[in-house]
Structure formats: structure tokens, C-alpha cells
Protein backbone atom coordinates (compact mmCIF):
# COMPACT_ATOMS: atom_id res chain seq x y z
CA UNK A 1 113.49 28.24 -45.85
CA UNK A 2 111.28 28.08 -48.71
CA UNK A 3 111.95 28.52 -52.16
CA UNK A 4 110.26 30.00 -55.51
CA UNK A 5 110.63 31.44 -58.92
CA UNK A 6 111.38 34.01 -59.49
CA UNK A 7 108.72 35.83 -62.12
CA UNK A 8 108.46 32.58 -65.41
CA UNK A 9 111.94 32.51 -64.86
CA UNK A 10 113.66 29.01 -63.86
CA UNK A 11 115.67 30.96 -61.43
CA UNK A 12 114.61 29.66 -57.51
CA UNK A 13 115.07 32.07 -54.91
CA UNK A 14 114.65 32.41 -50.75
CA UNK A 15 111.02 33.66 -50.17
CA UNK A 16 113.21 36.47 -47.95
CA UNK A 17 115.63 38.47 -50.32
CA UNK A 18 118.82 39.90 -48.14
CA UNK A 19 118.65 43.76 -48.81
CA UNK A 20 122.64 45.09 -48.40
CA UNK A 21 122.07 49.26 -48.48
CA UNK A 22 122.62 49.03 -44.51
CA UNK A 23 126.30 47.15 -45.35
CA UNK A 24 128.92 49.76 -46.37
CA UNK A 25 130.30 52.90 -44.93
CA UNK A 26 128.97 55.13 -42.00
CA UNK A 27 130.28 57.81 -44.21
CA UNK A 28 127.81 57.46 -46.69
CA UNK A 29 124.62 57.63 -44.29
CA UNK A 30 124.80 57.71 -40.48
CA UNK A 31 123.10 54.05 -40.03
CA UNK A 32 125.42 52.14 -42.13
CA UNK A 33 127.25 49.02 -40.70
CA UNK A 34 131.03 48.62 -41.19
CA UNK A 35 132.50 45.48 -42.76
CA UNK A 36 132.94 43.72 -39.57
CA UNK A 37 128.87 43.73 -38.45
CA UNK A 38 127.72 43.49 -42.03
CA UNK A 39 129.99 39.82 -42.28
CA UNK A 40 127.93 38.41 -39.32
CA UNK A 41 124.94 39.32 -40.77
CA UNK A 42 125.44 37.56 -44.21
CA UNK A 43 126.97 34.59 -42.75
CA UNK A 44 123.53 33.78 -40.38
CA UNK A 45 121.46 35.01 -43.54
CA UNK A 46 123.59 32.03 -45.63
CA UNK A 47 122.84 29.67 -42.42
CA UNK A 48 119.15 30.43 -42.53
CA UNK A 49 118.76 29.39 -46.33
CA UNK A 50 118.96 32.94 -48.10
CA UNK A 51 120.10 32.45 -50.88
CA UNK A 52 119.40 36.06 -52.64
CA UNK A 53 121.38 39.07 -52.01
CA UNK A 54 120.25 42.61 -53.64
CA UNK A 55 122.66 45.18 -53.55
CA UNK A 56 123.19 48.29 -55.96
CA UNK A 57 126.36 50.22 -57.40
CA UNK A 58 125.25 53.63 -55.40
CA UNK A 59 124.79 51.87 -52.34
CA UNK A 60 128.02 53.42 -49.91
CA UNK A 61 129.19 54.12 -53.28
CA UNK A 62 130.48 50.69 -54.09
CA UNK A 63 131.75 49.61 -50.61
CA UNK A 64 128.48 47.55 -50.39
CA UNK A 65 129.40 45.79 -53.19
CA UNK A 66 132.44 45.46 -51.90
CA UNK A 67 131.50 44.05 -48.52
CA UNK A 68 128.82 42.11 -49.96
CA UNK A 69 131.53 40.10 -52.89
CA UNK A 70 133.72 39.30 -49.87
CA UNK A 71 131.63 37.64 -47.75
CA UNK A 72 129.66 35.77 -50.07
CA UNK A 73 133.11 34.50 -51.71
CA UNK A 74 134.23 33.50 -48.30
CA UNK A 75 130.86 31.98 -46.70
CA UNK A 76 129.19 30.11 -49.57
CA UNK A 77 129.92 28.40 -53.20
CA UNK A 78 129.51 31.09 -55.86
CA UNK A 79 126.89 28.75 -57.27
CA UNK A 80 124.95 28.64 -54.70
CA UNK A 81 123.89 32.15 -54.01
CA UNK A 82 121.82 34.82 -56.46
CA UNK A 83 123.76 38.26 -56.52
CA UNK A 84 121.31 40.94 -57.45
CA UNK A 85 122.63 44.64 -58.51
CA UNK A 86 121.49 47.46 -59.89
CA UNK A 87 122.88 50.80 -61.93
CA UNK A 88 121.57 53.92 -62.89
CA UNK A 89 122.09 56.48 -60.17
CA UNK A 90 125.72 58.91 -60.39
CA UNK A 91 128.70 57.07 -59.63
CA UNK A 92 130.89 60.19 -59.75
CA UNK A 93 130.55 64.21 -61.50
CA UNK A 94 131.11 62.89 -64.91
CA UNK A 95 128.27 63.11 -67.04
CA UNK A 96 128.42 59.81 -68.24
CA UNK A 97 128.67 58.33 -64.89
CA UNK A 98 124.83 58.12 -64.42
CA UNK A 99 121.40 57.02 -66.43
CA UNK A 100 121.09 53.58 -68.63
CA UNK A 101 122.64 54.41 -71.76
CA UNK A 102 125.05 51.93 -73.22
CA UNK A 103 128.56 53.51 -71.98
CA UNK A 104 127.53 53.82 -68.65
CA UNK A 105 125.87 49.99 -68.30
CA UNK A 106 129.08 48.49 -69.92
CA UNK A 107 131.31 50.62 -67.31
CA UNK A 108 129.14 50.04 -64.64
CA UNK A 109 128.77 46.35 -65.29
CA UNK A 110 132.53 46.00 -64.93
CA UNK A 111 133.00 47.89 -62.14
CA UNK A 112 130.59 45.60 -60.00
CA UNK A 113 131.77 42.58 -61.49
CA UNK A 114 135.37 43.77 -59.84
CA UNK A 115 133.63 44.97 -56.63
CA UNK A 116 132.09 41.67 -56.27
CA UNK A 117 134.66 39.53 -56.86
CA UNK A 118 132.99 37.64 -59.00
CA UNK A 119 132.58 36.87 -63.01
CA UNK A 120 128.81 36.86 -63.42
CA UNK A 121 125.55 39.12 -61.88
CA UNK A 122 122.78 36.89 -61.56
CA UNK A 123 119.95 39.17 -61.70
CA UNK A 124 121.35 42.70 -63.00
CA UNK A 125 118.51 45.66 -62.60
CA UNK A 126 118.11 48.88 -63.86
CA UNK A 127 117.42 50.57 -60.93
CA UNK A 128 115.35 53.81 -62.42
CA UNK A 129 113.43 54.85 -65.70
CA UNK A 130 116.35 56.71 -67.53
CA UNK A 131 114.63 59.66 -69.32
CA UNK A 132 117.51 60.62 -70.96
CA UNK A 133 118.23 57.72 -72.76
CA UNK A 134 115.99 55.82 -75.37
CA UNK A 135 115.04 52.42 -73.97
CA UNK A 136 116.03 50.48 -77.22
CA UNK A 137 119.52 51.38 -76.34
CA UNK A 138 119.14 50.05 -72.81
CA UNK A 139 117.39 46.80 -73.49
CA UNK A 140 120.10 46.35 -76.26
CA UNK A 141 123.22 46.75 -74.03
CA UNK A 142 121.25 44.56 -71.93
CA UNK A 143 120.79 41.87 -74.30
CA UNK A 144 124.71 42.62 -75.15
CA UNK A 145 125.28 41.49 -71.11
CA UNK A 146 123.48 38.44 -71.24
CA UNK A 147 124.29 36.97 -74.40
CA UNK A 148 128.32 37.57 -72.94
CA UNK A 149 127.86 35.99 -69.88
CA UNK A 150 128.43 38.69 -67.82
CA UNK A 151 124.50 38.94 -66.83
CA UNK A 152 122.23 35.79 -66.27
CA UNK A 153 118.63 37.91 -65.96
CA UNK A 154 117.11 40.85 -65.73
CA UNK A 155 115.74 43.16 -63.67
CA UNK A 156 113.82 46.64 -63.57
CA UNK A 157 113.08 48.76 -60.20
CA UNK A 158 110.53 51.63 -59.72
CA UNK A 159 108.74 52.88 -62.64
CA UNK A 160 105.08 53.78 -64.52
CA UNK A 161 103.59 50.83 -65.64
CA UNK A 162 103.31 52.25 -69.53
CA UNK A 163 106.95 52.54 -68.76
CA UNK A 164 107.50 48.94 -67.88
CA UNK A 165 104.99 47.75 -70.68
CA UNK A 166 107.11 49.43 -73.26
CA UNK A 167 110.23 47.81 -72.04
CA UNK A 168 108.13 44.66 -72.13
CA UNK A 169 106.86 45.10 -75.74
CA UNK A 170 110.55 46.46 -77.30
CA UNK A 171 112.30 43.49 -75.84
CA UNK A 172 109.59 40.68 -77.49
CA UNK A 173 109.60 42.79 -80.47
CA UNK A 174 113.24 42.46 -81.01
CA UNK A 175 113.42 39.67 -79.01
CA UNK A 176 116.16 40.91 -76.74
CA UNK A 177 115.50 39.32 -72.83
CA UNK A 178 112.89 40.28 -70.75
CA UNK A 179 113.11 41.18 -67.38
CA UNK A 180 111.86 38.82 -65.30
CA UNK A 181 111.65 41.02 -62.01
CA UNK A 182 110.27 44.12 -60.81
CA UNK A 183 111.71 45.79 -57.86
CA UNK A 184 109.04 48.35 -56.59
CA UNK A 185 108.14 50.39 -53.60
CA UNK A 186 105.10 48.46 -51.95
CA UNK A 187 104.28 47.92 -48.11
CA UNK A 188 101.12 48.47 -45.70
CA UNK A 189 101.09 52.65 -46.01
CA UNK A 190 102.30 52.71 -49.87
CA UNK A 191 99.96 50.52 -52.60
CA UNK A 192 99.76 53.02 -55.12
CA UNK A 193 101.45 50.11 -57.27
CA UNK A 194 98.19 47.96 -56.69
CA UNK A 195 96.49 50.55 -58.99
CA UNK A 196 98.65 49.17 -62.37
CA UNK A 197 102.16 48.16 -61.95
CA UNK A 198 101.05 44.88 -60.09
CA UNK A 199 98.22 44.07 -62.08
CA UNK A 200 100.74 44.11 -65.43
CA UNK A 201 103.57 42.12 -63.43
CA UNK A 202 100.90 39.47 -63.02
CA UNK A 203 99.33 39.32 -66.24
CA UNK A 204 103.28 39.01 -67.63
CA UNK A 205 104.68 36.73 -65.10
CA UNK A 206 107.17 38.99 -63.62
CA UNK A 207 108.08 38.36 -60.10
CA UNK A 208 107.28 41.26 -58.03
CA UNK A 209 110.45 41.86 -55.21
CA UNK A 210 108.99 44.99 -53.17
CA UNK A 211 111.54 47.14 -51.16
CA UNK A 212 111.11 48.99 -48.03
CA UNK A 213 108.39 46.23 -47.12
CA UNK A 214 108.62 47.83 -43.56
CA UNK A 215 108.35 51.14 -44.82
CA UNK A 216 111.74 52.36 -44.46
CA UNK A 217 111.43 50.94 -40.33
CA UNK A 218 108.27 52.85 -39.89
CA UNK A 219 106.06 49.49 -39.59
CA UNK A 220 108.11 48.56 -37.42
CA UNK A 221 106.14 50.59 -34.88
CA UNK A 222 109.13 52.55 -33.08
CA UNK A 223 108.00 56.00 -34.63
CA UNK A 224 107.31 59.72 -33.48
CA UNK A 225 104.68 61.30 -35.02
CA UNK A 226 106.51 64.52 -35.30
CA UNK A 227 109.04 62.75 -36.97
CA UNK A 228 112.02 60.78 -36.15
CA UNK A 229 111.67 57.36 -34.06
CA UNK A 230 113.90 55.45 -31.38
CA UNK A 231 116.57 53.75 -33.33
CA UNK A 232 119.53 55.29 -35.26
CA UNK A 233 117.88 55.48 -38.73
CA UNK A 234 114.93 56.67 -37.83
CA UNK A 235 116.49 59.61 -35.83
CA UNK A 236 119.10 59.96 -39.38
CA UNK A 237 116.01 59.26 -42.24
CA UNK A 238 115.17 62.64 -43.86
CA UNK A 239 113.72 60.91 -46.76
CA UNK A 240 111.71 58.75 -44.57
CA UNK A 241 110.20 61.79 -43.24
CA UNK A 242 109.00 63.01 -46.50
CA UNK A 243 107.78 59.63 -47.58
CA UNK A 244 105.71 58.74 -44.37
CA UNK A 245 104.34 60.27 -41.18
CA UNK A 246 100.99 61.41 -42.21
CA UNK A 247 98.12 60.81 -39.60
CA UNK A 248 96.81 57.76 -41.55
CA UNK A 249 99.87 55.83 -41.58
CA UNK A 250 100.36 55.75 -37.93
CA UNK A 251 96.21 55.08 -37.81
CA UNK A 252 97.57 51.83 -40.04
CA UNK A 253 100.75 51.43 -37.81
CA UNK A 254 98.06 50.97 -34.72
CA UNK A 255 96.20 48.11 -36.46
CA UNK A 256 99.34 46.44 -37.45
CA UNK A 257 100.65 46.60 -33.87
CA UNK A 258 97.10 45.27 -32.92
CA UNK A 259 97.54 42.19 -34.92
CA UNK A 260 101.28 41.78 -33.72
CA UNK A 261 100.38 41.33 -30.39
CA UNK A 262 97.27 38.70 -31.26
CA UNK A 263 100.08 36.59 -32.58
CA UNK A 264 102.79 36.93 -29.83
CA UNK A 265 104.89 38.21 -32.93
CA UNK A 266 106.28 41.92 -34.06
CA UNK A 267 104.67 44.76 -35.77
CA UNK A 268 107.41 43.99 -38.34
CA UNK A 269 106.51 40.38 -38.80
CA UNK A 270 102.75 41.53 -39.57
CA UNK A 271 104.08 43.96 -42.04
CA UNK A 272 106.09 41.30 -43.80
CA UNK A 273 103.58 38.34 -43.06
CA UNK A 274 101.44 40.89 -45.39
CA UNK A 275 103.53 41.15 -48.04
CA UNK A 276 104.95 37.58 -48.31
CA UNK A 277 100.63 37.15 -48.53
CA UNK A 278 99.90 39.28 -51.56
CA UNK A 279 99.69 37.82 -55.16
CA UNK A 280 102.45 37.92 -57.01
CA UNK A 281 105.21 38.78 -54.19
CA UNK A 282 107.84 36.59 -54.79
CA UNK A 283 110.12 37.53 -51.93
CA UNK A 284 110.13 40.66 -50.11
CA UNK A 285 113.70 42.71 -50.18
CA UNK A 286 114.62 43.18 -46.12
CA UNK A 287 117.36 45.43 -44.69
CA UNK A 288 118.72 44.74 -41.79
CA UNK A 289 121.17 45.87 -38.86
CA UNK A 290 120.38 43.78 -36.11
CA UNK A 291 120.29 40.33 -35.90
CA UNK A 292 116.93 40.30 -34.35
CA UNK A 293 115.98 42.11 -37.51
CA UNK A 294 117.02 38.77 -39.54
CA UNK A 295 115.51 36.33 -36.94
CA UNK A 296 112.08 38.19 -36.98
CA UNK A 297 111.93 38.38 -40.88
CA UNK A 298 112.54 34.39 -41.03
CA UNK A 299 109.83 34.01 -38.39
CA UNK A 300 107.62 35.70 -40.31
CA UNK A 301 107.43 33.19 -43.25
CA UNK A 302 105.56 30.99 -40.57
CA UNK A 303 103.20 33.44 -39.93
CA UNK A 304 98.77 32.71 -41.61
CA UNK A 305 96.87 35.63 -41.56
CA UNK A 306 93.27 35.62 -42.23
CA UNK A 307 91.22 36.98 -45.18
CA UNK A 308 89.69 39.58 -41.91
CA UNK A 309 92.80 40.32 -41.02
CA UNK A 310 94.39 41.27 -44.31
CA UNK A 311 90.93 43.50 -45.11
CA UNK A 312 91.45 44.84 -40.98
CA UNK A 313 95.33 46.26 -42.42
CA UNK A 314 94.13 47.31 -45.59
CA UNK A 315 91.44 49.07 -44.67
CA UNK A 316 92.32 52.69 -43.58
CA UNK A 317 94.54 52.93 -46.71
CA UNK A 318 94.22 56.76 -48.19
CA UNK A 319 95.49 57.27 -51.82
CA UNK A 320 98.79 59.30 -52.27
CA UNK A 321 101.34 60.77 -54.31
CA UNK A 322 103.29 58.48 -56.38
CA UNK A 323 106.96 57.71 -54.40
CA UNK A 324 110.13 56.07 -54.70
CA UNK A 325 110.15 56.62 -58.98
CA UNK A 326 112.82 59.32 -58.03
């Protein structure tokens, strides 16, 4: 396994981050893996050299958390292992339950500290821009976090550039912590984020940690142009659907299959191999449910692609709406 920084940050993490939305209850969303299935998973994640876990509050509604705290507490030295989180989407009806203002980080802060069994977050993000709720108050009940203990860095997920700039600017103004990562949508069929979110993360030293690097599974080849795919998620992914699916992306899918099979490797390990190539990517964020899923995305740190065959993926890209900022 190799091993980098995270953003300026001293923090070293896995170049493959261990995404956890797939551990949690079936109840939540059809694909989920139970307790049992998610264990296994983390345990040959640990014994591959991951060392960095993302999960989020909202994710099964806590149980991921949940499953996540227990098995890392059980597998591996608390020391040893970055636990990533993240708050901002409704916990419950209350209206307080929800958004970044400075009740609802406190509570929420808590309550994953007690879900994950543990006294400290390692990398704590706010996982949406919270219109609602002036960003000074944020950063500050951020700053509050850190300077307790509780939280050892900071994060920020999906979000306009100008939004992340001001965040930037308010925290060296006051000079409250910065966040040191930014979690954003980016894979093969969605680079709207090449356009001005990346270009700011690298001029500030933030380390970019995309999610859905495989395109929510479509990369990985497996799906039906009138929507839907072969595998559980695919067949269960209504969002996917409105994210993905239009002519051009399965026009990229082809070229990434292409590649695949001139390196005796997946579509998925192209799509990652990609990623894990781009400036600035510190570590893509990969979900898994299979433990071929885990085996490819290790494999596909060893993979060199060639300045043709980057421009040969890239090159049917077609603009589109901003996604994932929801």
C-alpha cells in the first residue's frame, strides 16, 4: 500500500480511502450489507494497508457508524486507522436535526463519537454547503471541535468553488482551521469540478478525495442503457439513473472497457487507475460489496497509463449540469 498526505496536512493516508455507505442496514437502501458481510470487508481492507475509513452520520442512519466503530475497535489499534465522518443531512423531523449550524454540529459530533466507539474523529467533514446557516458560525463550532479534542482536521464535501474559497478566506481571517480536504463528485463521465473547484484545491493545498470514482458502479461497465444494470444496486439506484445514462457516457464506458481489456485488468480498475492519475487526487473514496470489488481497487494502484491513453478517456467528455451539490 502506498501512503500520502493528505492536502498540506501532516496527516498520511492509504492512496485507496474505504467508502462505508454500502455497510449498514438493507432497510435503509436495498444494496446495503448487514453487519456480518460489512466485518469481512473491513478486516481484508485493514490487511491490505487501508488505513482510511469515510463514513457519514446519514449513512443507514447511524448503523454505518455503528458497524464501522465496531470493527475498527476490534481489528486494528485506534491509532492506527483515520476515521472520516461527515454531518449535515436530517438525522430525524426535528428542525434542528439537519444543516451546519452550531447546535446541530455539537449534537451531531457526539452522537458519532458514541456510534463509533471512539473519543476522537480524525477528519470530521461537512458534508454539504448549509444555506441556512452563516458559515462564520460553522467554521467557529468547528474550530470549537478541534481545539477540544474531539476533531483532529477538517473536511468539506460537494460545493461551488466561491463557496469553498469563502470558507477558505473566513477561517485565515480569523484564523480558525482550515480544511484540509475536499470530498467532491469527480470520475470519467462527471469533471465539471475540473472547471474551478480543482484548480482552487490545488492552488491551496487541499487534498482532493473524489467519491463515486466509478460513477456510482456505472464504470464498472455492467450497465443497461435504458437504465438499470446486472447487479443489485444498479437494478435499486434511482439516483444513479438521473445522474448518468446519457448516450455519451456509455460512448466513454466503451473506451474505458477498451483500455481494460489492453491491460488484462477491469473497466473499474481503468476508471480508478484514472483517478489515482489526476493532479491533486490524494486517494479516491471506493465502496464496496464484494470482495473482488476490494481486490480490484488495490490492483489498480499498480496500474501506468499513458499520456494517449488518459487524452483516449477524456476525450468524448460533453459538459453537463452541475451534480452531487444536492
Amino acid at each position: 500500500m502506498e501512503y500520502i498526505r493528505l492536502g498540506r496536512s501532516g496527516l498520511k493516508v492509504s492512496r485507496i480511502c474505504l467508502g462505508t455507505l454500502t455497510f449498514g442496514s438493507p432497510e435503509w437502501r436495498e444494496y446495503i450489507l448487514e453487519e456480518a458481510d460489512s466485518r469481512q470487508l473491513i478486516s481484508r481492507a485493514l490487511d491490505f494497508g487501508i488505513n482510511f475509513f469515510d463514513t457519514a452520520d446519514m449513512y443507514s442512519n447511524g448503523v454505518s457508524e455503528e458497524i464501522v466503530g465496531r470493527a475498527l475497535n476490534d481489528f486494528a489499534r485506534r491509532s492506527d486507522v483515520i476515521i472520516a465522518t461527515k454531518t449535515y443531512f436530517p438525522m430525524s423531523n426535528d428542525p434542528n436535526d439537519r444543516g451546519l449550524s452550531r447546535k446541530h454540529i455539537i449534537d451531531s459530533v457526539n452522537a458519532s463519537l458514541n456510534r463509533l466507539g471512539t473519543d476522537y474523529i480524525d477528519l470530521y467533514q461537512i458534508h454539504r454547503w448549509d444555506y441556512e446557516t452563516p458559515i462564520e458560525e460553522t467554521l467557529a463550532a468547528l474550530d470549537n471541535l478541534v481545539a477540544s479534542g474531539k476533531v483532529r482536521y477538517i473536511g468539506a464535501s460537494s460545493m461551488f468553488a466561491w463557496q469553498f474559497a469563502k470558507a477558505l478566506y473566513l477561517a485565515d481571517l480569523h484564523g480558525w482551521p482550515r480544511f484540509i480536504s475536499m470530498q467532491n463528485h469527480y470520475n470519467l463521465i462527471y469533471r465539471e469540478e475540473e472547471r474551478e473547484m480543482i484548480p482552487l484545491c490545488l492552488h491551496e493545498g487541499i487534498g482532493l478525495i473524489p467519491w463515486s470514482p466509478l460513477a456510482r458502479g456505472f464504470l464498472a461497465g455492467n450497465r443497461y442503457k435504458g437504465g438499470g444494470g446486472q447487479t443489485s444496486r444498479a437494478q435499486n439506484d434511482s439516483l444513479a439513473d438521473e445522474m448518468y445514462y446519457k448516450d455519451s457516457d456509455f460512448e466513454i464506458v466503451d473506451r474505458v472497457i477498451q483500455t481494460a481489456n489492453n491491460h488484462k485488468v477491469s473497466p473499474a480498475q481503468i476508471a480508478l487507475a484514472w483517478l489515482l492519475h489526476k493532479p491533486g487526487v490524494t486517494c479516491p473514496i471506493v465502496g464496496i460489496s464484494k470482495m473482488k470489488h476490494l481486490e480490484e481497487a488495490i490492483s489498480a494502484l499498480d496500474i501506468q497509463l499513458t499520456d494517449d491513453e488518459m487524452a483516449y478517456l477524456e476525450e468524448l467528455y460533453q459538459p453537463r449540469p452541475i451534480s452531487g451539490h444536492e
